[in-house]
Protein backbone atom coordinates (compact mmCIF):
# COMPACT_ATOMS: atom_id res chain seq x y z
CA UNK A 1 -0.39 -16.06 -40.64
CA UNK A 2 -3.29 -14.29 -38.57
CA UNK A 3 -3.31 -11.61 -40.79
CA UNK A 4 -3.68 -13.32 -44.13
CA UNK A 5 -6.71 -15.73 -42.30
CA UNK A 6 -7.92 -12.72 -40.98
CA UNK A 7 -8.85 -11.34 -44.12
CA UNK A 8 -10.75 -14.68 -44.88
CA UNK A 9 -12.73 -15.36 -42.01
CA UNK A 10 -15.69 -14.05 -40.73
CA UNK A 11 -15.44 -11.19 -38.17
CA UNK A 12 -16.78 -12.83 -35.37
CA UNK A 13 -14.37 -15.65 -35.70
CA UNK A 14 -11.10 -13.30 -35.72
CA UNK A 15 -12.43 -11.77 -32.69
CA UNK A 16 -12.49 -14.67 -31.11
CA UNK A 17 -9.34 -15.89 -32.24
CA UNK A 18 -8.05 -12.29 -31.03
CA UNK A 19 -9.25 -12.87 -27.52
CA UNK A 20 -7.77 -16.34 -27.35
CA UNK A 21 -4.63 -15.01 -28.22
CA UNK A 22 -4.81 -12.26 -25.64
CA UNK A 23 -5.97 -14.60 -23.23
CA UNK A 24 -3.15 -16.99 -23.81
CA UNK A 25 -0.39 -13.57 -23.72
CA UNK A 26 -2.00 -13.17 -20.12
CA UNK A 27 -1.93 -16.22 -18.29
CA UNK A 28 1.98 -15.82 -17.69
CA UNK A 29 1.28 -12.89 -16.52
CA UNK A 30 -1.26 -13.29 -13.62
CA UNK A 31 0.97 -16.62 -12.89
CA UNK A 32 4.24 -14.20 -12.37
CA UNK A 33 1.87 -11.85 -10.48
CA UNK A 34 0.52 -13.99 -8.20
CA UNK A 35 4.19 -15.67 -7.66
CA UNK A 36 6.09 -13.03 -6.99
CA UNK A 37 3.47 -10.60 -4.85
CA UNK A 38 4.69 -12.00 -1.63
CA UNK A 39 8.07 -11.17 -2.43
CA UNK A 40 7.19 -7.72 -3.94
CA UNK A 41 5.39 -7.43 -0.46
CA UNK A 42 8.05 -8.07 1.06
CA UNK A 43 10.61 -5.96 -0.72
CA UNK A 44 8.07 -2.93 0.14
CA UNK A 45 8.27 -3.29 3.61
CA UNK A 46 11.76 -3.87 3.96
CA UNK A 47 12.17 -0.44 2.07
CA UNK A 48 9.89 1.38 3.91
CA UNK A 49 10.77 0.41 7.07
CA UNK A 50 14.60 2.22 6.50
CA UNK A 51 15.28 6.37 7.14
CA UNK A 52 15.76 7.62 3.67
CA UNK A 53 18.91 10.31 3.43
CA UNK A 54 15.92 13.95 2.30
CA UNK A 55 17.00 15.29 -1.12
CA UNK A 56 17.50 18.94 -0.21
């Protein structure tokens, strides 16, 4: 569908619609970000904190 309007509209206006759409694809994104960082965070330092067997 985008690609058939895009060839009809204006530049400016598929831009736009481009960074709407991008904008839109990202919001989920940031949200699962900013969810999960604590336990990410937490993950890392759990990790981290073990002795790791050296590969020889």
């Amino acid at each position: 569908m985008m690609r058939q309007n895009g060839s009809l509209l204006a530049l400016e206006v598929v831009w736009d619609l481009g960074d709407v759409a991008l904008s839109l694809m990202s919001f989920p994104n940031l949200l699962a970000l900013l969810i999960l960082a604590a336990k990410v965070a937490s993950w890392q330092r759990n990790y981290f904190s073990r002795e790791h067997r050296k590969f020889k």
